[in-house]
N, C-alpha and C. Protein backbone atom coordinates (compact mmCIF):
# COMPACT_ATOMS: atom_id res chain seq x y z
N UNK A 1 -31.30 -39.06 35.87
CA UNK A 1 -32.33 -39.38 34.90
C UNK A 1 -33.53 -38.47 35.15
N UNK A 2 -34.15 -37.91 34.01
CA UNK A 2 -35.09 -37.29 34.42
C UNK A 2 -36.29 -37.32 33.18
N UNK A 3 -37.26 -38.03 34.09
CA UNK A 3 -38.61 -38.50 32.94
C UNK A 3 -40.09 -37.07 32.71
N UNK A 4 -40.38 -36.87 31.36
CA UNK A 4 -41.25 -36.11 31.12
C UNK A 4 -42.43 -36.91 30.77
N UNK A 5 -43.40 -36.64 31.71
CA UNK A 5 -44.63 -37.56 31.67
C UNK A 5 -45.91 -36.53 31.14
N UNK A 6 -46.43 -36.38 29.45
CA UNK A 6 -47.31 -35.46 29.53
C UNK A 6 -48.82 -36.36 29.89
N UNK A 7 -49.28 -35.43 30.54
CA UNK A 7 -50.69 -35.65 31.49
C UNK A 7 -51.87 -35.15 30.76
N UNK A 8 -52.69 -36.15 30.29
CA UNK A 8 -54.19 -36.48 29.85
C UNK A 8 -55.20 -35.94 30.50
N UNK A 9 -55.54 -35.03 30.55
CA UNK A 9 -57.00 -34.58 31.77
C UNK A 9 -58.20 -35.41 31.65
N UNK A 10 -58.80 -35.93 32.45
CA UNK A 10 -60.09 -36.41 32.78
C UNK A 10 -61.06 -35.23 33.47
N UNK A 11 -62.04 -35.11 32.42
CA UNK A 11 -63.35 -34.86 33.35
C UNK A 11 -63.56 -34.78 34.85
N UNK A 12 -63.34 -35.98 35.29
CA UNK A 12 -62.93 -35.94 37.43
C UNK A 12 -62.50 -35.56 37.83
N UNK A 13 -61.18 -35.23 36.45
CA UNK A 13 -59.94 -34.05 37.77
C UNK A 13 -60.29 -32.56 38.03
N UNK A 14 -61.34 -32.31 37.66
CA UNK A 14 -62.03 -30.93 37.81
C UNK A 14 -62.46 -30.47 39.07
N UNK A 15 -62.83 -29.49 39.61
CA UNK A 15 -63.52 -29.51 40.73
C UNK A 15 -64.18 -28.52 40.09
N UNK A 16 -65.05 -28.20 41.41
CA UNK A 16 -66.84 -27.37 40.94
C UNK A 16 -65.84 -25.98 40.50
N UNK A 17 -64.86 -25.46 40.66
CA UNK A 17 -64.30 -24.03 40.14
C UNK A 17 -63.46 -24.24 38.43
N UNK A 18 -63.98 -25.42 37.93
CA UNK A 18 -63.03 -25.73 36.90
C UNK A 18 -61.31 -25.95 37.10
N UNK A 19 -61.45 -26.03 37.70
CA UNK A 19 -59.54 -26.06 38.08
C UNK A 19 -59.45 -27.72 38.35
N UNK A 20 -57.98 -28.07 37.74
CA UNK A 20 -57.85 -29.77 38.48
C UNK A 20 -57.70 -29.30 40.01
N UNK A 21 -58.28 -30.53 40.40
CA UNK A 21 -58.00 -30.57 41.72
C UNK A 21 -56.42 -31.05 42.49
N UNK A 22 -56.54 -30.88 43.73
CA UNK A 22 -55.17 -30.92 44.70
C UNK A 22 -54.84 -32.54 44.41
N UNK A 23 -55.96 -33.21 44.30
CA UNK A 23 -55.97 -34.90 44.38
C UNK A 23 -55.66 -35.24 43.43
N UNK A 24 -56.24 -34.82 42.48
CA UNK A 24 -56.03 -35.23 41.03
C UNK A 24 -54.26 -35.03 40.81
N UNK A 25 -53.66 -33.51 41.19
CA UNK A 25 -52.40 -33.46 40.76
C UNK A 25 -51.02 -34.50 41.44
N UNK A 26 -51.96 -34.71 42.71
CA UNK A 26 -51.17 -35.96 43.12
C UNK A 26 -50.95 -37.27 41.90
N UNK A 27 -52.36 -37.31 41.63
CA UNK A 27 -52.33 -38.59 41.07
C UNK A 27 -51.57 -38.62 39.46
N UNK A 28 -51.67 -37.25 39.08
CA UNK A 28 -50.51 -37.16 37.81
C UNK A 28 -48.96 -37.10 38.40
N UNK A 29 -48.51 -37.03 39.92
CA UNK A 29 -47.60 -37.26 40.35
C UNK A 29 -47.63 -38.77 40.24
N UNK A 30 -48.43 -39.14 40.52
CA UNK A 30 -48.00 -40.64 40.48
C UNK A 30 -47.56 -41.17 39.14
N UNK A 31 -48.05 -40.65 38.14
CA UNK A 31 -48.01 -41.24 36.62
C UNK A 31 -46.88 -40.48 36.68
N UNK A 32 -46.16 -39.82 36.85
CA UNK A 32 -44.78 -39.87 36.76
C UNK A 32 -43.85 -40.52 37.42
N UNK A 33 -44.20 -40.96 38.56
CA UNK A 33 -43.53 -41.48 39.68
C UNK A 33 -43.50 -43.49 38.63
N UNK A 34 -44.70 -43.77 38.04
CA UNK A 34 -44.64 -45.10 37.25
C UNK A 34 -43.92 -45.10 36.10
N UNK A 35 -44.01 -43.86 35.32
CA UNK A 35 -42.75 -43.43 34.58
C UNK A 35 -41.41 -44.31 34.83
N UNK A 36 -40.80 -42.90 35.87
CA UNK A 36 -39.62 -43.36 36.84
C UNK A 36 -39.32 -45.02 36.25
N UNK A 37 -39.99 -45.55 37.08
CA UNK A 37 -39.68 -47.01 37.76
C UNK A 37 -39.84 -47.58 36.47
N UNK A 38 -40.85 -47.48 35.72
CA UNK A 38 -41.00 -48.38 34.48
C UNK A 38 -39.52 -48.00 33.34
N UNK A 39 -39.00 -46.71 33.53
CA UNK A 39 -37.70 -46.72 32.99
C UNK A 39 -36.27 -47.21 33.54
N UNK A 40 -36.76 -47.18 34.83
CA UNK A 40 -35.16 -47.57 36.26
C UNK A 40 -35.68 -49.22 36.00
N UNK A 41 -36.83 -49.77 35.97
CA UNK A 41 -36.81 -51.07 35.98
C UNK A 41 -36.64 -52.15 34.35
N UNK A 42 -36.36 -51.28 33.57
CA UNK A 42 -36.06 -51.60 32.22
C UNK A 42 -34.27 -51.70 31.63
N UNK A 43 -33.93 -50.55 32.68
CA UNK A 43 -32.57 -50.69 32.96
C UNK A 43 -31.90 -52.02 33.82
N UNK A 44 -32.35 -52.19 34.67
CA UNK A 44 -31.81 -52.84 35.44
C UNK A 44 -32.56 -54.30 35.82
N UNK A 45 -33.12 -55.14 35.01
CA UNK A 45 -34.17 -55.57 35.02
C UNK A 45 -34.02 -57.05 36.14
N UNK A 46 -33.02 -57.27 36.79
CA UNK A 46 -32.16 -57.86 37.63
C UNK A 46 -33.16 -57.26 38.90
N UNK A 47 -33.14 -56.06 38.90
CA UNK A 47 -33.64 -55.65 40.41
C UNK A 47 -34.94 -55.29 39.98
N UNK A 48 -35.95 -55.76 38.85
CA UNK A 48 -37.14 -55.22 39.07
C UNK A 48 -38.04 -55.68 39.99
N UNK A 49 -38.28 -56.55 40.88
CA UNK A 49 -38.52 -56.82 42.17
C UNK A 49 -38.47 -56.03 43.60
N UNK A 50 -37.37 -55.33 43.25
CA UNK A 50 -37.14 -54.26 44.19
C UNK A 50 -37.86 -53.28 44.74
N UNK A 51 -38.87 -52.96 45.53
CA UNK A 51 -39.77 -52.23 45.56
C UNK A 51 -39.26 -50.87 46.57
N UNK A 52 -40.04 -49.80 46.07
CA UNK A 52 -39.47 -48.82 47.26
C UNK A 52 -41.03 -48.04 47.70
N UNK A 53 -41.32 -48.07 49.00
CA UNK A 53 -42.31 -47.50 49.35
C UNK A 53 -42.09 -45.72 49.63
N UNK A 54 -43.31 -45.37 49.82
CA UNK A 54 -43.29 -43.57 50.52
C UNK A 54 -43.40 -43.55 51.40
N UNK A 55 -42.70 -42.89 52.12
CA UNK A 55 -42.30 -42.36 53.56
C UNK A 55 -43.12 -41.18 53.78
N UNK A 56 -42.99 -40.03 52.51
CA UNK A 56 -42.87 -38.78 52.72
C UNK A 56 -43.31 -38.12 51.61
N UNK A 57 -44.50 -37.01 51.45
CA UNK A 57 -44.90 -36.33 50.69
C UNK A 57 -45.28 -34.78 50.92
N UNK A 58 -44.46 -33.99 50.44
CA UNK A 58 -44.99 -32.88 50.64
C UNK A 58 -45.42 -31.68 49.03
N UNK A 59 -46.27 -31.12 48.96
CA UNK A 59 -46.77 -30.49 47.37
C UNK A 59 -47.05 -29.42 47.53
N UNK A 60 -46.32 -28.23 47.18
CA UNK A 60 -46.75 -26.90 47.17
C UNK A 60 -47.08 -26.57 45.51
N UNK A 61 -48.51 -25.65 45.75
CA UNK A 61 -49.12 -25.81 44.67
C UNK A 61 -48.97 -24.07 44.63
N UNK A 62 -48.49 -23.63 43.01
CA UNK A 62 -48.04 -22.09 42.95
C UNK A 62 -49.49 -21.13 41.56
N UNK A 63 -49.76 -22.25 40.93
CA UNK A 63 -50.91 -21.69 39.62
C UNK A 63 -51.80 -22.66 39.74
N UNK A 64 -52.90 -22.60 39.22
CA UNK A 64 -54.08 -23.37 38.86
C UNK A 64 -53.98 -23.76 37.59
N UNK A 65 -54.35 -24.46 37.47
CA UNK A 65 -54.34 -25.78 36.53
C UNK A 65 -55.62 -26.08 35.81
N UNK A 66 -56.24 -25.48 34.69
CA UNK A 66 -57.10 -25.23 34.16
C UNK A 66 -57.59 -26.42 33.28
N UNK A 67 -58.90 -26.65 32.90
CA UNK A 67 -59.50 -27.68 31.57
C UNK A 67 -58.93 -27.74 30.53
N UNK A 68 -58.11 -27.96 29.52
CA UNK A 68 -57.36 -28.12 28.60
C UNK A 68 -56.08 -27.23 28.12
N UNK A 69 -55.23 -27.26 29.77
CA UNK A 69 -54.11 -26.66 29.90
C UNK A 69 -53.32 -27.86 29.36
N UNK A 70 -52.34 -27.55 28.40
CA UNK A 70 -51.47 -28.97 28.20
C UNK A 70 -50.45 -28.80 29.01
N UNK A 71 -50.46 -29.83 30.02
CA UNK A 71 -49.12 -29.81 31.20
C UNK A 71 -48.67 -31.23 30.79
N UNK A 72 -47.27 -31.23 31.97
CA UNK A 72 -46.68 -32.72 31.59
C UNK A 72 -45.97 -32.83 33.36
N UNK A 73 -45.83 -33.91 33.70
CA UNK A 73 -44.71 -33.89 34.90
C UNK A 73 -42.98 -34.35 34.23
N UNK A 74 -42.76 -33.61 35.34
CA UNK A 74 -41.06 -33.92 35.15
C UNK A 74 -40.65 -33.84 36.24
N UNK A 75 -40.26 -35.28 36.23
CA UNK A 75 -39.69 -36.32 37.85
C UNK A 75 -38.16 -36.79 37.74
N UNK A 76 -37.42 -35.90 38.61
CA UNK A 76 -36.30 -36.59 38.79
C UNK A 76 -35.92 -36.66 40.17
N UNK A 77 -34.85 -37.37 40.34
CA UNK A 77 -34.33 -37.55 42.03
C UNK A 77 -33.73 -36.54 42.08
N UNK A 78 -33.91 -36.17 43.38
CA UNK A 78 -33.13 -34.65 43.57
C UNK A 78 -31.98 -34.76 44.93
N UNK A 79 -32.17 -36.29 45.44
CA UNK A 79 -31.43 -36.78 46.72
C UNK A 79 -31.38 -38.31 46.70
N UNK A 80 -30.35 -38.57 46.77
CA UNK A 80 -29.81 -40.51 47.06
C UNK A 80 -29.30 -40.31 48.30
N UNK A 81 -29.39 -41.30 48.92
CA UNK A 81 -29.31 -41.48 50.54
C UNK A 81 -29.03 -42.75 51.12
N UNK A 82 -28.76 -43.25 51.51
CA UNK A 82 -28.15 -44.91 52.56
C UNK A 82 -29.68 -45.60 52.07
N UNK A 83 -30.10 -45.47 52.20
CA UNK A 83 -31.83 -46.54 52.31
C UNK A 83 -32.79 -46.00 51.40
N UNK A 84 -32.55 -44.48 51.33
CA UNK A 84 -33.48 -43.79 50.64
C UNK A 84 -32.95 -42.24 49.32
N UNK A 85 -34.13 -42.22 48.64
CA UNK A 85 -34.25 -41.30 47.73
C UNK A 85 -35.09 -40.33 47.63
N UNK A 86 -34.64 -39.07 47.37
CA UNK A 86 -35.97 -37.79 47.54
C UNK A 86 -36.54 -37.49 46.02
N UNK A 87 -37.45 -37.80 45.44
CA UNK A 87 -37.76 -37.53 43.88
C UNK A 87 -38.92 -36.50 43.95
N UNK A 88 -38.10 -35.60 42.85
CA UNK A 88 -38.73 -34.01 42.74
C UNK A 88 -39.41 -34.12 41.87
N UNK A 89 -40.82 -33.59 41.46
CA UNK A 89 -41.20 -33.29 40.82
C UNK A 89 -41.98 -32.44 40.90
N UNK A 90 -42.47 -31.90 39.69
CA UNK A 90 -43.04 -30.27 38.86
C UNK A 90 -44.07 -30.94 37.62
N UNK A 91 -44.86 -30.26 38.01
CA UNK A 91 -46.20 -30.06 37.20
C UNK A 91 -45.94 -28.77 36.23
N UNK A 92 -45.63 -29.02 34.88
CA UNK A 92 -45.48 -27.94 33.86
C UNK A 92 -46.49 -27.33 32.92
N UNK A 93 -46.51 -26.30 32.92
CA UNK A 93 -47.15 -25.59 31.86
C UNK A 93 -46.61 -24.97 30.87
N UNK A 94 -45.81 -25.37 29.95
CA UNK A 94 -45.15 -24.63 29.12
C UNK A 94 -43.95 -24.77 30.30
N UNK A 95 -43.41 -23.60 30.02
CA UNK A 95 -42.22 -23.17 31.40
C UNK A 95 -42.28 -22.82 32.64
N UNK A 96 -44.46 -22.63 33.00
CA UNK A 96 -44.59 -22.43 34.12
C UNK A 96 -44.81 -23.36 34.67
N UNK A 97 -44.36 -23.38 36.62
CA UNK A 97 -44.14 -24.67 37.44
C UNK A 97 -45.74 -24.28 37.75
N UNK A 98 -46.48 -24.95 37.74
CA UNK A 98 -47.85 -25.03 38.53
C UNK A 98 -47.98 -25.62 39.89
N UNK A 99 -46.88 -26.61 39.94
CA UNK A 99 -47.09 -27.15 41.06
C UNK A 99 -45.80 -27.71 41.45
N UNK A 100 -45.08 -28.46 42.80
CA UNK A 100 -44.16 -28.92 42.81
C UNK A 100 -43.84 -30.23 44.19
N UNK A 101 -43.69 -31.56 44.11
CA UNK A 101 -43.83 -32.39 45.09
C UNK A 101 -42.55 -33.10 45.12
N UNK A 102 -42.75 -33.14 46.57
CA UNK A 102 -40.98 -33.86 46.90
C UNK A 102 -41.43 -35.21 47.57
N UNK A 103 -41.45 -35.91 47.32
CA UNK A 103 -41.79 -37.68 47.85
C UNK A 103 -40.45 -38.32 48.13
N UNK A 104 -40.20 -38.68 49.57
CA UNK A 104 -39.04 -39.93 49.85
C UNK A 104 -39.76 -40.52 49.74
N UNK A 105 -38.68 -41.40 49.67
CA UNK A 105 -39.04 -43.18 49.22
C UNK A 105 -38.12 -44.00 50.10
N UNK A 106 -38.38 -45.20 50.22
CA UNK A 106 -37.13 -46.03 51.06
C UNK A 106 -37.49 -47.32 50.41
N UNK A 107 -36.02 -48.22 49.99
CA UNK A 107 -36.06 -49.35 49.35
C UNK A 107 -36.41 -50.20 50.46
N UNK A 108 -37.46 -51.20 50.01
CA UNK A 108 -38.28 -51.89 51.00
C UNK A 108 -38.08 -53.36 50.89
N UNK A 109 -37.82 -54.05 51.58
CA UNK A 109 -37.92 -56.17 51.44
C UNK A 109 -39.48 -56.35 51.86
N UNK A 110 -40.41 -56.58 51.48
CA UNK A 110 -41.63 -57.12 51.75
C UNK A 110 -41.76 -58.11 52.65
N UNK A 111 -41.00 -59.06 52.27
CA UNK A 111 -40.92 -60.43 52.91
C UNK A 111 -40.12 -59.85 53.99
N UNK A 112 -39.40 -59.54 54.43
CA UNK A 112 -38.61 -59.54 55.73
C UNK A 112 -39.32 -58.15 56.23
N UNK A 113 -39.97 -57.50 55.64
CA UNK A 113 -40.64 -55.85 56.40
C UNK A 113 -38.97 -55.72 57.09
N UNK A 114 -38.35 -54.68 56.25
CA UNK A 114 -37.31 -53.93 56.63
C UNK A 114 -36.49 -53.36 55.17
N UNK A 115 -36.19 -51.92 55.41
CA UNK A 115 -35.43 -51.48 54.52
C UNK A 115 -34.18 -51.57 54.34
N UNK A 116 -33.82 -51.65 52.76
CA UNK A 116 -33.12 -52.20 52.20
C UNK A 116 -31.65 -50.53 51.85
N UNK A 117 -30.58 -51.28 51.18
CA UNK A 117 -29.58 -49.90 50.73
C UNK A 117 -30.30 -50.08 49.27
N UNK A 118 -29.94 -48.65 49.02
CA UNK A 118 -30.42 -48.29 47.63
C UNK A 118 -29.78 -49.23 46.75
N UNK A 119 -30.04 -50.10 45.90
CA UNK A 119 -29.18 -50.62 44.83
C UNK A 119 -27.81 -49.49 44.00
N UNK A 120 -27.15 -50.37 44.24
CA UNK A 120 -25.97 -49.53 43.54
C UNK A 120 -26.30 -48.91 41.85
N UNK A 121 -26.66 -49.84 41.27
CA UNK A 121 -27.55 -49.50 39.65
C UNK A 121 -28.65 -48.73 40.20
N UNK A 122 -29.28 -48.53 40.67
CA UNK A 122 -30.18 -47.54 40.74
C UNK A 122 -29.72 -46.26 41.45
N UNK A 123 -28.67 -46.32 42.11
CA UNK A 123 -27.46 -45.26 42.49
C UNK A 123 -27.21 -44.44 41.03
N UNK A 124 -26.74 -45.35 40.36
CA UNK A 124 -25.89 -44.95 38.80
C UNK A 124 -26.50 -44.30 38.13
N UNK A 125 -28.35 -45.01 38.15
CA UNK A 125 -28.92 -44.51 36.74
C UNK A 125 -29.33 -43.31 37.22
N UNK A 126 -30.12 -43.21 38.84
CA UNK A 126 -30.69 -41.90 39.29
C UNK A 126 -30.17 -40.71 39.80
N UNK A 127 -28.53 -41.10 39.93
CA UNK A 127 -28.10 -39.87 40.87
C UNK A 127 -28.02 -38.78 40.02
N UNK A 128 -28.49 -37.41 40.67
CA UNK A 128 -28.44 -36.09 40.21
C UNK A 128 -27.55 -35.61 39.89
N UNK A 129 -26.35 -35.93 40.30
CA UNK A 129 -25.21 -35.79 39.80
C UNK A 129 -24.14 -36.32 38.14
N UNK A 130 -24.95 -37.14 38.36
CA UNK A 130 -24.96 -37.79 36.48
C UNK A 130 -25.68 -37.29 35.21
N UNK A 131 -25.99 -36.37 35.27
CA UNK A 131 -26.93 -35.90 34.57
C UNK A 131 -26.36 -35.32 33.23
């Protein structure tokens, strides 16, 4: 599955050089990352309870990202794993990658604090291999 999230600029996400900032592009990672889940949890609505926390973030940033550049994210899993999932995403400009972040995740029990196996339906809908 793979979700295209186009991204709204705010005023804040600027920094003093006009460019969005490093923080800001996180945080349009995240609006894709709610994407994701708000579509995996519409599917499967049995496991929307299911929570999966971050382990792991890493973001290499390749162009700058200008005041009324129209970009969008596009988030898909790029790894399923026993407990966990690696979800890729890219900050777009047209066809150029501006940016690019790889976030694990691990399915989490709250109440018991311990991770969980990936749901098998969320196996189905996200694996990269189904595409």
């Amino acid at each position: 599955m793979t979700i295209t999230t186009p991204i709204q600029m705010r005023f804040f996400d600027m920094d003093s050089f006009g460019h969005v900032s490093n923080v800001a592009q996180q945080m349009y990672f995240d609006q894709g990352k709610t994407d994701l889940f708000r579509e995996l949890w519409s599917r499967t609505e049995i496991l929307a309870r299911v929570p999966a926390v971050t382990v792991s973030v890493k973001t290499d940033f390749f162009s700058q990202i200008r005041f009324g550049d129209e970009i969008c994210v596009v988030t898909e899993a790029e790894k399923i794993g026993h407990k966990s999932f690696t979800l890729l995403q890219r900050i777009m400009r047209g066809e150029q990658e501006c940016s690019r972040s790889r976030t694990v995740m691990v399915v989490f029990d709250k109440e018991r604090q311990l991770s969980l196996e990936v749901p098998e339906e969320w196996r189905r809908i996200l694996d990269p291999i189904e595409k």
